[in-house]
N, C-alpha and C. Protein backbone atom coordinates (compact mmCIF):
# COMPACT_ATOMS: atom_id res chain seq x y z
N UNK A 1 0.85 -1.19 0.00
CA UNK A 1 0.00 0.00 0.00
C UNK A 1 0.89 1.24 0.00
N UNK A 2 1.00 2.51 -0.75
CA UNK A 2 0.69 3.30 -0.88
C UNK A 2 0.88 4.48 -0.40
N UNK A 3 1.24 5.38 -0.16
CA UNK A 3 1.00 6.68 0.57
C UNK A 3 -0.49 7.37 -0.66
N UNK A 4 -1.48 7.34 -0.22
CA UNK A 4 -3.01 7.64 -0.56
C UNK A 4 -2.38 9.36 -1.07
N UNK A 5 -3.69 10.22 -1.31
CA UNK A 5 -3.78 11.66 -1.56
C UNK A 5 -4.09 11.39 -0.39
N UNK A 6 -3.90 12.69 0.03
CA UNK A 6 -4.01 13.62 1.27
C UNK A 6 -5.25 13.74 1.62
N UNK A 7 -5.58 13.49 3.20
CA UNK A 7 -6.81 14.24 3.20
C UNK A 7 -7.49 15.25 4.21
N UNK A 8 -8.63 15.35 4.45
CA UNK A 8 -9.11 16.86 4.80
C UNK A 8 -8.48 16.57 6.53
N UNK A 9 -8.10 17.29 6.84
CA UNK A 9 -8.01 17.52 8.87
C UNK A 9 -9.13 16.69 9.19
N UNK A 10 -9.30 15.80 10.44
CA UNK A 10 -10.29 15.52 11.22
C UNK A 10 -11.01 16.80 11.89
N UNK A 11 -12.04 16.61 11.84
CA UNK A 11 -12.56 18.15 12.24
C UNK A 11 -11.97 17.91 14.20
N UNK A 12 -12.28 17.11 14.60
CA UNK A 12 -11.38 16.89 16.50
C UNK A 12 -10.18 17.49 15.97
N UNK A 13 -9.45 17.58 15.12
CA UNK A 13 -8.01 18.11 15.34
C UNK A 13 -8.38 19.80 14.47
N UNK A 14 -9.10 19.91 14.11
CA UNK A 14 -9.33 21.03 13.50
C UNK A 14 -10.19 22.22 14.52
N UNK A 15 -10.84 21.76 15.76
CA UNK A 15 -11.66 22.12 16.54
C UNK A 15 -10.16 22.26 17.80
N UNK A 16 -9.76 21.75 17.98
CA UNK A 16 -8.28 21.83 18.86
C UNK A 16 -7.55 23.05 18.46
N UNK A 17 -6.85 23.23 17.52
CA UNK A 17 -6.05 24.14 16.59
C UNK A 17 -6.78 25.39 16.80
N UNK A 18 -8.78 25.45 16.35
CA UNK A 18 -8.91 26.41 16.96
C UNK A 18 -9.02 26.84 18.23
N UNK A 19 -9.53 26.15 19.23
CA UNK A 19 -9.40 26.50 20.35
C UNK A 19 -8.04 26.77 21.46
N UNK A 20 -7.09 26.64 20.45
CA UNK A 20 -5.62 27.31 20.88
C UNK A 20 -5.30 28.62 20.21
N UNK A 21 -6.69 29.31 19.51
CA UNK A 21 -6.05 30.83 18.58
C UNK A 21 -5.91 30.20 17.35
N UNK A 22 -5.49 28.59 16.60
CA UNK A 22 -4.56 28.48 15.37
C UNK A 22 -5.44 28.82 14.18
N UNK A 23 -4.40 29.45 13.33
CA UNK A 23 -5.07 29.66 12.06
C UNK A 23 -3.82 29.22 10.92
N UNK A 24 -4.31 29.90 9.67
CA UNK A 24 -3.21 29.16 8.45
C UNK A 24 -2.44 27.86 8.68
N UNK A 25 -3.87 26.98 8.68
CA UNK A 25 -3.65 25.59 8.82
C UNK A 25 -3.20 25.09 7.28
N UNK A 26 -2.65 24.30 7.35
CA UNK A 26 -1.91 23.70 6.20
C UNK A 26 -1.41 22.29 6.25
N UNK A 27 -0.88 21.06 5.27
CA UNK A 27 -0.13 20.07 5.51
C UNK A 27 0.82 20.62 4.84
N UNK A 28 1.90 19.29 5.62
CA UNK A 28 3.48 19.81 5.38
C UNK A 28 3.82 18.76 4.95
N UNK A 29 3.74 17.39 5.21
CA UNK A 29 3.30 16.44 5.30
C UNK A 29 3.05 14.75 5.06
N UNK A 30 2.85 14.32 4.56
CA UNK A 30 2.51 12.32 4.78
C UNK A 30 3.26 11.60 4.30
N UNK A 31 3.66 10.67 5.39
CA UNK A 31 4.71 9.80 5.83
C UNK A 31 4.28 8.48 6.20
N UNK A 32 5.36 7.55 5.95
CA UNK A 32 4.95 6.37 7.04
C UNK A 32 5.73 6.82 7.99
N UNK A 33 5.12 6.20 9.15
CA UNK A 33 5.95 6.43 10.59
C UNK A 33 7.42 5.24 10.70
N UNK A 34 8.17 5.58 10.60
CA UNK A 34 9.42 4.81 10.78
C UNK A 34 9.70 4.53 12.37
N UNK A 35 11.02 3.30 12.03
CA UNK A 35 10.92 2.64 13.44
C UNK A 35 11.77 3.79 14.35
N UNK A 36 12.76 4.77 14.13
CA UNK A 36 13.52 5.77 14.32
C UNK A 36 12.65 7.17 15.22
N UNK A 37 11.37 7.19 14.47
CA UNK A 37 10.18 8.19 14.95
C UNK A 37 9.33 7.58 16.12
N UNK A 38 9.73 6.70 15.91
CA UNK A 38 8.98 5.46 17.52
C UNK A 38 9.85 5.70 18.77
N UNK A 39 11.43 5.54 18.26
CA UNK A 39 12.11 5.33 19.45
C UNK A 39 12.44 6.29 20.60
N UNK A 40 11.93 6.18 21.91
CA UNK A 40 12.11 7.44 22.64
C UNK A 40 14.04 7.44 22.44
N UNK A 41 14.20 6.79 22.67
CA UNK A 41 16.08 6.50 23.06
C UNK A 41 16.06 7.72 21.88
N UNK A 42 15.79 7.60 20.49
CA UNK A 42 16.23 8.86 19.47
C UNK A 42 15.48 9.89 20.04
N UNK A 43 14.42 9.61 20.36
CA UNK A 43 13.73 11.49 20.76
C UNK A 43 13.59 11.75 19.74
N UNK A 44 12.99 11.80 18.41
CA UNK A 44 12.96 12.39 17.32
C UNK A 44 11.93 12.34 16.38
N UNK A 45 11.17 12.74 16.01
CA UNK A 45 10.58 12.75 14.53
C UNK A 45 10.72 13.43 12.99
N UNK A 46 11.15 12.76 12.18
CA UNK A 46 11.95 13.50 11.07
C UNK A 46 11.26 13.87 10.25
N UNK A 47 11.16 15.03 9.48
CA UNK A 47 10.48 15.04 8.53
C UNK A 47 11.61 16.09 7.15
N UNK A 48 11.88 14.89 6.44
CA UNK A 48 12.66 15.11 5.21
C UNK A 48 12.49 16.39 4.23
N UNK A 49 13.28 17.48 4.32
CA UNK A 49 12.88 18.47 3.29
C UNK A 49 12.42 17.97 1.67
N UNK A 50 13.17 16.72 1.23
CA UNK A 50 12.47 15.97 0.08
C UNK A 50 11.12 15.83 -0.15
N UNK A 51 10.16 15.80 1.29
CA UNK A 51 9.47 14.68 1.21
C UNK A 51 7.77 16.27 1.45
N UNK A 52 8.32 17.27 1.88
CA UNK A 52 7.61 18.32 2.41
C UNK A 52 6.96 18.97 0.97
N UNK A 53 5.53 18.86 1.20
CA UNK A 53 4.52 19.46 0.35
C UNK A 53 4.38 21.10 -0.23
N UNK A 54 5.23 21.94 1.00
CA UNK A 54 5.33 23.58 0.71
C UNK A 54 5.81 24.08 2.03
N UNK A 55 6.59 24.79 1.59
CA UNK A 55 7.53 26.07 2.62
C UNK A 55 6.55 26.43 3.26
N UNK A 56 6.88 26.11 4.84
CA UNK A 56 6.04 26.91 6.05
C UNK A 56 6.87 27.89 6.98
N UNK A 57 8.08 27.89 7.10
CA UNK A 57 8.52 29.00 7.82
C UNK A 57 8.92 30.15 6.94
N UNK A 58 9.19 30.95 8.31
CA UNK A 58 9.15 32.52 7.70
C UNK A 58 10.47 32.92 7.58
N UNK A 59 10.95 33.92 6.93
CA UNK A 59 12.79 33.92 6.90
C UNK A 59 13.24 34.39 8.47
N UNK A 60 12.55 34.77 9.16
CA UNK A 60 13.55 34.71 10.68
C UNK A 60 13.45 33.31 11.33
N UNK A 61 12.24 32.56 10.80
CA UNK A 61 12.69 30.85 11.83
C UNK A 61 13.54 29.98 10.76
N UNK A 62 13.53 30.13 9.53
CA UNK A 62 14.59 29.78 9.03
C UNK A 62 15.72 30.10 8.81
N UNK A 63 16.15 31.27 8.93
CA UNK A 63 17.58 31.71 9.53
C UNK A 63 17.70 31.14 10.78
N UNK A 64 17.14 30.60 12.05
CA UNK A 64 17.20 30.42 13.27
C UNK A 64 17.46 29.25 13.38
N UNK A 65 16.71 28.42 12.15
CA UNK A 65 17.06 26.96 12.42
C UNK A 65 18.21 26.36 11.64
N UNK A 66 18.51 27.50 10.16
CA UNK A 66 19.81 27.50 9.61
C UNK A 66 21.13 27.63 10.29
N UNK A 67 20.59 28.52 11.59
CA UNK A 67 22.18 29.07 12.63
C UNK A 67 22.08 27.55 13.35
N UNK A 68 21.42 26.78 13.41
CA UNK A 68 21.46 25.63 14.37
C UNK A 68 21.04 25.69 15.71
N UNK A 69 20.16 26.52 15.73
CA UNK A 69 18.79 26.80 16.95
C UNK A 69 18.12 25.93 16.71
N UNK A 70 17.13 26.03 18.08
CA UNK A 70 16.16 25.15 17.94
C UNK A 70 14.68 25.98 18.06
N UNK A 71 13.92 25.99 17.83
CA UNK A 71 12.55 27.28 18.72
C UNK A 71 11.87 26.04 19.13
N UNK A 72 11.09 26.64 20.21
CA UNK A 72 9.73 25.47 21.02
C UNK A 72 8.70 25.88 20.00
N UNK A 73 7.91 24.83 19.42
CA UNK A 73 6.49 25.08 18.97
C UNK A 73 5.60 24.11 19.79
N UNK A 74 4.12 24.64 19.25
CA UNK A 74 3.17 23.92 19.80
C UNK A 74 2.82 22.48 19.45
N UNK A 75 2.34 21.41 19.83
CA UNK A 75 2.47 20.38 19.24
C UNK A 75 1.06 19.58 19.86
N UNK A 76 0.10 19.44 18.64
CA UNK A 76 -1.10 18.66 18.52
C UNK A 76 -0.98 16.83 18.57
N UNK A 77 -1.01 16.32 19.79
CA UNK A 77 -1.01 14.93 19.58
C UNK A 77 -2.05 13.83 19.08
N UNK A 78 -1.41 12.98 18.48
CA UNK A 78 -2.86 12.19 17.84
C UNK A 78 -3.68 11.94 18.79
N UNK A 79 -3.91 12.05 20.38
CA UNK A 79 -4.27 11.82 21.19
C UNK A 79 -5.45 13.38 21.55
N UNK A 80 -5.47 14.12 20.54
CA UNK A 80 -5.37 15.60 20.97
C UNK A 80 -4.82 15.83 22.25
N UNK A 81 -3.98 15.69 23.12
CA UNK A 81 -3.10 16.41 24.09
C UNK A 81 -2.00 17.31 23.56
N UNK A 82 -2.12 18.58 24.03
CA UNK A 82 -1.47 19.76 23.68
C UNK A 82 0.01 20.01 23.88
N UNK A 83 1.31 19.64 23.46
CA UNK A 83 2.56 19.48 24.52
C UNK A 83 3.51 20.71 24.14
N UNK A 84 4.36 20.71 24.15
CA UNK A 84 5.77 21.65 23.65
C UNK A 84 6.64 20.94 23.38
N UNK A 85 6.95 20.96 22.20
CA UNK A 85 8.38 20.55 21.28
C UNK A 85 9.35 21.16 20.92
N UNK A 86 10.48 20.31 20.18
CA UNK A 86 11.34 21.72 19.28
C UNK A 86 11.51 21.35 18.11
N UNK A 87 11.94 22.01 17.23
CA UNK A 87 11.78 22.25 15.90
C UNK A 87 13.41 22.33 15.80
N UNK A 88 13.73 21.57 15.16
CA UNK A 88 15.45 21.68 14.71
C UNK A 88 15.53 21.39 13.10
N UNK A 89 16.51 21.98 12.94
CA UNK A 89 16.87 21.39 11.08
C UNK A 89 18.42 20.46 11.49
N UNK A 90 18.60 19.06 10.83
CA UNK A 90 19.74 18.54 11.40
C UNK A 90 19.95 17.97 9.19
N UNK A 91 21.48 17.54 9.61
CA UNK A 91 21.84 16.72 8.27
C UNK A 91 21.66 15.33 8.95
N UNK A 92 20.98 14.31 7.86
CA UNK A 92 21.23 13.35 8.69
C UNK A 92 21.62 12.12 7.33
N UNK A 93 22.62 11.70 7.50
CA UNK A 93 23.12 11.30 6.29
C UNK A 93 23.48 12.22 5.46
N UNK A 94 23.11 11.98 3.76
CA UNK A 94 23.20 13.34 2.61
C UNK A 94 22.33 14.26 2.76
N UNK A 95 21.07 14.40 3.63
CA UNK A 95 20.33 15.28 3.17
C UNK A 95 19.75 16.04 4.35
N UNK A 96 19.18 16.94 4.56
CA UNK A 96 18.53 17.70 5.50
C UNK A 96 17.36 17.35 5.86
N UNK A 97 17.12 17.48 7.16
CA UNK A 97 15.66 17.14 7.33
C UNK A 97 15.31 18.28 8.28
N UNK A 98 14.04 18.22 9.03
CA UNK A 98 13.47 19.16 10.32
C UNK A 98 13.16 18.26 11.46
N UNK A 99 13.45 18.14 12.45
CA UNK A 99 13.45 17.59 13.02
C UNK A 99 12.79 17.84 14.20
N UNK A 100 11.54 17.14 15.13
CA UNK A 100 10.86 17.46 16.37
C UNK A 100 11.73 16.43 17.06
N UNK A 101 11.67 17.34 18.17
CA UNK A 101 12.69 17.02 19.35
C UNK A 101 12.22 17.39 20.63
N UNK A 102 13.25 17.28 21.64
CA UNK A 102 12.90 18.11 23.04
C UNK A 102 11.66 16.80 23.88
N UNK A 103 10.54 17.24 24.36
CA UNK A 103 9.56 16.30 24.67
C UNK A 103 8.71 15.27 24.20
N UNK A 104 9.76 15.13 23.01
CA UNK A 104 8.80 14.15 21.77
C UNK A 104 8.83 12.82 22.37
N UNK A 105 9.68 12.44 23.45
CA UNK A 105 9.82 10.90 23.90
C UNK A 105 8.60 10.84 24.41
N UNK A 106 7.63 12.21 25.20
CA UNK A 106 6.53 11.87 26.30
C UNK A 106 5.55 11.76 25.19
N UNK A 107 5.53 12.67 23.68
CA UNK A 107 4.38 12.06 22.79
C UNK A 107 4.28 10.91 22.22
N UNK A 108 5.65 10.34 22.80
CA UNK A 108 5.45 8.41 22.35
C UNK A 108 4.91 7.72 23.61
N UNK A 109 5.44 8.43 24.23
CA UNK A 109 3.91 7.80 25.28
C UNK A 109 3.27 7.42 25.60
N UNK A 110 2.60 8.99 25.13
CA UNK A 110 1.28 9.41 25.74
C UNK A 110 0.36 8.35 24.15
N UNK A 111 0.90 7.88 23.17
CA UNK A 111 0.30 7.89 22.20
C UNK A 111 1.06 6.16 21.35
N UNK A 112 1.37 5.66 22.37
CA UNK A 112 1.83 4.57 22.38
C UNK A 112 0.86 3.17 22.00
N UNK A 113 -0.17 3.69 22.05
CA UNK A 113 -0.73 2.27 21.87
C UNK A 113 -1.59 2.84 20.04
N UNK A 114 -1.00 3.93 19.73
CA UNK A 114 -1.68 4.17 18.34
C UNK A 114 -0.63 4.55 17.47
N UNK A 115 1.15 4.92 17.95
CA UNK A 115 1.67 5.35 17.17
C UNK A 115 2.96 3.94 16.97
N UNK A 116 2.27 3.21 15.71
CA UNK A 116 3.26 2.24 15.17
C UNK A 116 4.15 2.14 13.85
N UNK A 117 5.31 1.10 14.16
CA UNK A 117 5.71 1.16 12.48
C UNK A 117 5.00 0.93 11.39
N UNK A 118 5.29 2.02 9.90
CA UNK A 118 4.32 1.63 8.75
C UNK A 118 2.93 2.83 9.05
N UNK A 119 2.73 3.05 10.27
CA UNK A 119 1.16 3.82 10.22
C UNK A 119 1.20 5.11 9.23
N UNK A 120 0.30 5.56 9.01
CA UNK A 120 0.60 6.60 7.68
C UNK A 120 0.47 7.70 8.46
N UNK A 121 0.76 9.07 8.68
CA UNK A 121 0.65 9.86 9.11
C UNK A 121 0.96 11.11 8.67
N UNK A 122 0.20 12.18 9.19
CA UNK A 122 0.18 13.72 8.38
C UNK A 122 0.63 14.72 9.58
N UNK A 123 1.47 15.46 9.30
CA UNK A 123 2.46 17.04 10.22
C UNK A 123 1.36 17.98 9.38
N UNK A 124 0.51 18.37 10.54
CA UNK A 124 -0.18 19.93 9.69
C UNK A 124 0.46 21.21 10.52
N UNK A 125 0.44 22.24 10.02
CA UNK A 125 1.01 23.24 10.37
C UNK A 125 -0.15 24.18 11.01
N UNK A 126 0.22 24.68 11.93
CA UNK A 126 -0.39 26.30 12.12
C UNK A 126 -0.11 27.33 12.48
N UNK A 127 -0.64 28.51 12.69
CA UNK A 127 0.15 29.27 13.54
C UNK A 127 -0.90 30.27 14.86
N UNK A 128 -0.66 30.44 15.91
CA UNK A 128 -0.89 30.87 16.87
C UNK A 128 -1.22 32.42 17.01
N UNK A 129 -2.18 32.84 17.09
CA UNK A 129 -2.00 34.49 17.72
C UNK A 129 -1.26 34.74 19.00
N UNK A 130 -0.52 35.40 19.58
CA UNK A 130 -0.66 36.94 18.70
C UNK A 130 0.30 36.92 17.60
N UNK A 131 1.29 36.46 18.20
CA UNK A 131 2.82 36.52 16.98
C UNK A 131 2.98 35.48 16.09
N UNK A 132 1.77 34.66 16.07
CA UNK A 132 1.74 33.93 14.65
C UNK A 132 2.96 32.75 15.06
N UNK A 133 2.83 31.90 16.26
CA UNK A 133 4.01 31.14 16.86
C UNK A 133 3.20 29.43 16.10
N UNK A 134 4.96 29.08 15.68
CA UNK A 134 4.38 28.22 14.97
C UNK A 134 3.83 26.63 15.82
N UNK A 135 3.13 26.27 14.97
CA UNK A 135 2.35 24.64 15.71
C UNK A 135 2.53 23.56 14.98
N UNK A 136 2.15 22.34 14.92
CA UNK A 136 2.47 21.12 14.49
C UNK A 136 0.76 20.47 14.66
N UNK A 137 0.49 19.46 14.05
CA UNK A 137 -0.71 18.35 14.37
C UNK A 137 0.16 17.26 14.06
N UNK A 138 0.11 16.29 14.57
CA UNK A 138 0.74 14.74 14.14
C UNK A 138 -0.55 13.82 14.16
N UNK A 139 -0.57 13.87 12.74
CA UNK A 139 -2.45 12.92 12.61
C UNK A 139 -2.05 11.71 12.15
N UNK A 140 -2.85 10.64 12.94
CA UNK A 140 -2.60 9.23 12.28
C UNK A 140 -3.60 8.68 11.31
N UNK A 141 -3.41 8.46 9.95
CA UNK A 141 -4.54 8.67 8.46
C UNK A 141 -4.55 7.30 8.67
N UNK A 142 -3.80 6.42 8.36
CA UNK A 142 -3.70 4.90 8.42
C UNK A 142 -3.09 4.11 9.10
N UNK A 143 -3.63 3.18 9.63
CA UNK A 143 -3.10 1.77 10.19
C UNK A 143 -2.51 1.07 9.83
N UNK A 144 -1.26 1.02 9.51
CA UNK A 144 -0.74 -0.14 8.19
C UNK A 144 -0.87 -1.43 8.88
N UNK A 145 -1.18 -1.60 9.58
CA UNK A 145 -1.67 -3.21 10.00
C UNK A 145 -2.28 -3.93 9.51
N UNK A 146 -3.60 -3.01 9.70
CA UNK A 146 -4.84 -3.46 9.22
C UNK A 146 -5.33 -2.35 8.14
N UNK A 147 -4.59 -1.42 7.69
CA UNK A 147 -4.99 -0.54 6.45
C UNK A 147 -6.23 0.02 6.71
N UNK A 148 -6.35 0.34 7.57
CA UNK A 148 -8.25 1.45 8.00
C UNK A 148 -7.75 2.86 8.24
N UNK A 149 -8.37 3.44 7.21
CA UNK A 149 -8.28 4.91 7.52
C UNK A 149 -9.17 4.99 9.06
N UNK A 150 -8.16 6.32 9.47
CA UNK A 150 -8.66 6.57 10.65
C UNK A 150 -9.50 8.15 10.78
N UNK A 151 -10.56 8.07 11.19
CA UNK A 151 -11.80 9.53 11.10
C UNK A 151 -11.34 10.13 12.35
């Protein structure tokens, strides 16, 4: 199977986003979940500049993450629980990726009995009033187990 077309936000994760201020929702986006994005020991979830649907930062968080900063964003769990992450750009091998970091071991967690290898999954973007601070959704679309889209 496949990585499918894309599809619309679950309105539960779309009803979240707003009730944190978020607006200029967008995907960035769909992946299988690798065994690397599972492991707390890495702390990490990668998401490949190859693999990214359209430019979401602005030229001061990408200068920031070009200097090798990190910024905290907001972070939507498939669980809807609300956490704080970080946002890094790393090389990993030949190529660049973005990388969530920081408290990402507690969103394996908290989200452990839904976030497996193979599951298909979508990074939507948003951004926050007042200063437009950026956010994340980590939505789980498919089960590769059992291949059921998930509503």
């Amino acid at each position: 199977m496949g990585l499918e077309p894309l599809s619309d936000m679950p309105q539960s994760f779309n009803d979240c986003i707003q009730d944190l201020g978020g607006s200029e929702i967008k995907i960035i986006i769909q992946k299988f979940l690798q065994v690397t994005d599972l492991m707390s020991q890495q702390n990490r979830f990668s998401i490949s500049l190859k693999q990214i649907k359209s430019t979401f930062l602005n030229e001061d968080e990408e200068r920031m993450l070009n200097a090798k900063r990190q910024m905290a964003v907001a972070f939507v769990e498939p669980c809807l629980s609300v956490s704080t992450v970080n946002l890094a750009k790393w090389n990993i091998g030949s190529s660049l990726s973005y990388i969530i970091n920081g408290d990402y071991s507690k969103v394996l967690k908290n989200n452990r009995d839904s976030l497996k290898p193979n599951a298909v999954v979508q990074i939507w973007l948003f951004r926050v009033q007042p200063n437009l601070q950026l956010g994340f959704a980590l939505i789980k679309v498919i089960d590769e187990e059992n291949s059921q889209v998930i509503d």
